[in-house]
C-alpha atoms as a PDB file:
ATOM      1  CA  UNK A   1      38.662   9.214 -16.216  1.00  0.00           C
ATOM      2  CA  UNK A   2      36.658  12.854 -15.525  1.00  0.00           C
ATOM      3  CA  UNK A   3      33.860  10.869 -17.794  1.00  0.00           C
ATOM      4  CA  UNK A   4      33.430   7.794 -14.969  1.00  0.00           C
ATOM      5  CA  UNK A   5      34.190  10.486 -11.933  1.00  0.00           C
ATOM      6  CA  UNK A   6      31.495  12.415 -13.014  1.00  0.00           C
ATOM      7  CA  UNK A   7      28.772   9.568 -13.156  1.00  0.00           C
ATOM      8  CA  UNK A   8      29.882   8.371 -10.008  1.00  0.00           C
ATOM      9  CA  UNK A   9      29.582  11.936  -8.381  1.00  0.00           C
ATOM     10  CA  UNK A  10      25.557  11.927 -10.152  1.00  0.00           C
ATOM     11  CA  UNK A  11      24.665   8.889  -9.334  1.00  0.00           C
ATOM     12  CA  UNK A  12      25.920   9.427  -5.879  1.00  0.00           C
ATOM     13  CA  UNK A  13      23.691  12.552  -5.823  1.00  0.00           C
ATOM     14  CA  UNK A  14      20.384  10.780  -7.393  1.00  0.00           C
ATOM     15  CA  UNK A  15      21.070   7.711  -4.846  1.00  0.00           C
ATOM     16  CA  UNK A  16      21.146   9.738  -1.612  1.00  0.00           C
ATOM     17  CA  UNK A  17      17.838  12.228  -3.309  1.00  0.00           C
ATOM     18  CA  UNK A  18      16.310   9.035  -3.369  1.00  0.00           C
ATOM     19  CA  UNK A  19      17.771   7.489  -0.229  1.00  0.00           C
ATOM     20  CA  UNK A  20      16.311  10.703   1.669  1.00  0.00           C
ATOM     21  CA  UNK A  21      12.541  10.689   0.281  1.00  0.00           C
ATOM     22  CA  UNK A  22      12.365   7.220   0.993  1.00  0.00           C
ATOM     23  CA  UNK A  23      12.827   7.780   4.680  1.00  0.00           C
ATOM     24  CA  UNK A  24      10.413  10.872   5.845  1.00  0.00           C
ATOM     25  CA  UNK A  25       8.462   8.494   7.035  1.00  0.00           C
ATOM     26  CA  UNK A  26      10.195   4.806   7.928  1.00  0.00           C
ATOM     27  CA  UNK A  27       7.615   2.450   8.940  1.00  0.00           C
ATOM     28  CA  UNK A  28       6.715  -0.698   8.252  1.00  0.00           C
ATOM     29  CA  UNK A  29       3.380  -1.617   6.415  1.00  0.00           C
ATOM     30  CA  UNK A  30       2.500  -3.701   9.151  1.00  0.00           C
ATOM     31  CA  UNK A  31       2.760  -1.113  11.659  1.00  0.00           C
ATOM     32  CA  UNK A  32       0.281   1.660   9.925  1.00  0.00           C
ATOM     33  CA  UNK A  33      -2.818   2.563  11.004  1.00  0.00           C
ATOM     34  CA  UNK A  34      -5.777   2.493   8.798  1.00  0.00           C
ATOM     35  CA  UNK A  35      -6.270   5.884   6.951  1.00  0.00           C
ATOM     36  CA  UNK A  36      -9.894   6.316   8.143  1.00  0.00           C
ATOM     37  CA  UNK A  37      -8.607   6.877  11.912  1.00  0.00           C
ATOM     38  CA  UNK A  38      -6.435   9.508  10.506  1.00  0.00           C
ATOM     39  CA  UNK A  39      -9.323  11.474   8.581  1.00  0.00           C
ATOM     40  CA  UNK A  40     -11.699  10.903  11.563  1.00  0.00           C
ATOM     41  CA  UNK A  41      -8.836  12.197  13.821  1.00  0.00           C
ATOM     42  CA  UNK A  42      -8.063  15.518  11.680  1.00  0.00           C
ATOM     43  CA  UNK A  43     -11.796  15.896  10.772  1.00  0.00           C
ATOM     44  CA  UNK A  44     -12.444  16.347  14.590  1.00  0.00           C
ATOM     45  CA  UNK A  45      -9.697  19.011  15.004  1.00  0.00           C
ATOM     46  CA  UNK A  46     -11.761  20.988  12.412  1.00  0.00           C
ATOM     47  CA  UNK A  47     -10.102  19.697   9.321  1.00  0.00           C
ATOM     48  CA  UNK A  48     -12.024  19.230   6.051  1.00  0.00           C
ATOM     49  CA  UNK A  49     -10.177  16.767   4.281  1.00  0.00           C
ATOM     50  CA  UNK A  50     -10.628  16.361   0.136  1.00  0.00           C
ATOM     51  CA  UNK A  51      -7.658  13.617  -0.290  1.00  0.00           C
ATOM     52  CA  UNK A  52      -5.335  11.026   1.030  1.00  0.00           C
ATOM     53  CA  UNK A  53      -2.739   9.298  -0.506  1.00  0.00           C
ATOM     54  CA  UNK A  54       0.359   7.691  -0.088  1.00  0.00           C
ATOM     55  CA  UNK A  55       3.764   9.581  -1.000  1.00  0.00           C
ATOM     56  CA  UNK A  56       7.318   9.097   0.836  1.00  0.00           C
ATOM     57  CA  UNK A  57       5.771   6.676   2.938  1.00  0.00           C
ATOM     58  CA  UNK A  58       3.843   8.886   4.746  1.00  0.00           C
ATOM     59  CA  UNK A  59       0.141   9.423   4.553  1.00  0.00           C
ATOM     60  CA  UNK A  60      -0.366  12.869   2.712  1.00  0.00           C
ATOM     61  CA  UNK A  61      -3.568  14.601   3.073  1.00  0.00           C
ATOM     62  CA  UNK A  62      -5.236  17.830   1.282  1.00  0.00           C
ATOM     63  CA  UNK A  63      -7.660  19.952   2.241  1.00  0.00           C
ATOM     64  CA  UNK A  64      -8.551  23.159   3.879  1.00  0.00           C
ATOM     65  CA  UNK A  65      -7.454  23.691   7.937  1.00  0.00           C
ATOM     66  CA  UNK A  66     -10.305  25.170  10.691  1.00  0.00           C
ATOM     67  CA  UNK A  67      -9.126  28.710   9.277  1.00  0.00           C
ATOM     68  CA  UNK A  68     -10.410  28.195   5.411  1.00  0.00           C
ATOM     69  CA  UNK A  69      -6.570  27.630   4.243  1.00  0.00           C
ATOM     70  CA  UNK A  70      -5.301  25.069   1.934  1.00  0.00           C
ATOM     71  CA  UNK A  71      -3.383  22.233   3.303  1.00  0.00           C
ATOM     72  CA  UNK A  72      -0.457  19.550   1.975  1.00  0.00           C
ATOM     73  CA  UNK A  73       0.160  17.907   5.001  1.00  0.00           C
ATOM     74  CA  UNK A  74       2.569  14.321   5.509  1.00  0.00           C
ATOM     75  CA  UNK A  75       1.592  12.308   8.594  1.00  0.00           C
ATOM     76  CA  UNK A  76       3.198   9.468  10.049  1.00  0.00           C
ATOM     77  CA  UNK A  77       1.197   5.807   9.490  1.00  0.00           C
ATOM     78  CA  UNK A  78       2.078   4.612  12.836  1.00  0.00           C
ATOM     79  CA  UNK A  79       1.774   7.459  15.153  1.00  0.00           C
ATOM     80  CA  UNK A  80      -0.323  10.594  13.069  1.00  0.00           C
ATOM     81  CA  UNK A  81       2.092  13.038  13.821  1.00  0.00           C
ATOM     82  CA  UNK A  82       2.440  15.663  11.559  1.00  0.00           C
ATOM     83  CA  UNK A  83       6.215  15.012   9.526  1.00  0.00           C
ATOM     84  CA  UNK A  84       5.714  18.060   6.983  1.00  0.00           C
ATOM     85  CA  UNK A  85       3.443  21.151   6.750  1.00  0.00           C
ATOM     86  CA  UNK A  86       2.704  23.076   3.671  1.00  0.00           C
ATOM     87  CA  UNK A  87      -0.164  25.686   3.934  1.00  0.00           C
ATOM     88  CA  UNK A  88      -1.171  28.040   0.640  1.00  0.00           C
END
């Protein structure tokens, strides 16, 4: 019995890990907006971009912000905002 509650209790914490990085960014393919408009947009707020890719549904773009510093930033495909900020 504590063998089949404790499987349930990690599965139940892998699902919802899983359930959660699927959704920072919810849209539909259909819906996105082509990841050149996003690089033009950023590169004309002074952003040098070196990447983008696709993680957690969300565009996700290195490089280095106006001030020099390294960026990891997630963007929404639909709308650009900015979901999640990492700076070095």
């Amino acid at each position: 019995m504590k063998r089949v509650l404790i499987t349930t209790l990690f599965l139940g914490f892998v699902g919802a890990g899983s359930a959660a990085a699927a959704e920072l960014c919810n849209v539909p393919e259909g819906e996105w907006q082509p990841k050149e408009a996003l690089q033009k947009q950023l590169e004309g707020e002074g952003v040098t971009i070196k990447k983008i890719k696709i993680d957690e549904g969300c565009y996700e773009v290195y490089g280095t912000d106006k001030d020099g510093k390294k960026i990891e930033n997630y963007y929404d495909p639909k709308t650009f905002s900015l979901v999640k900020a990492q700076q070095d």
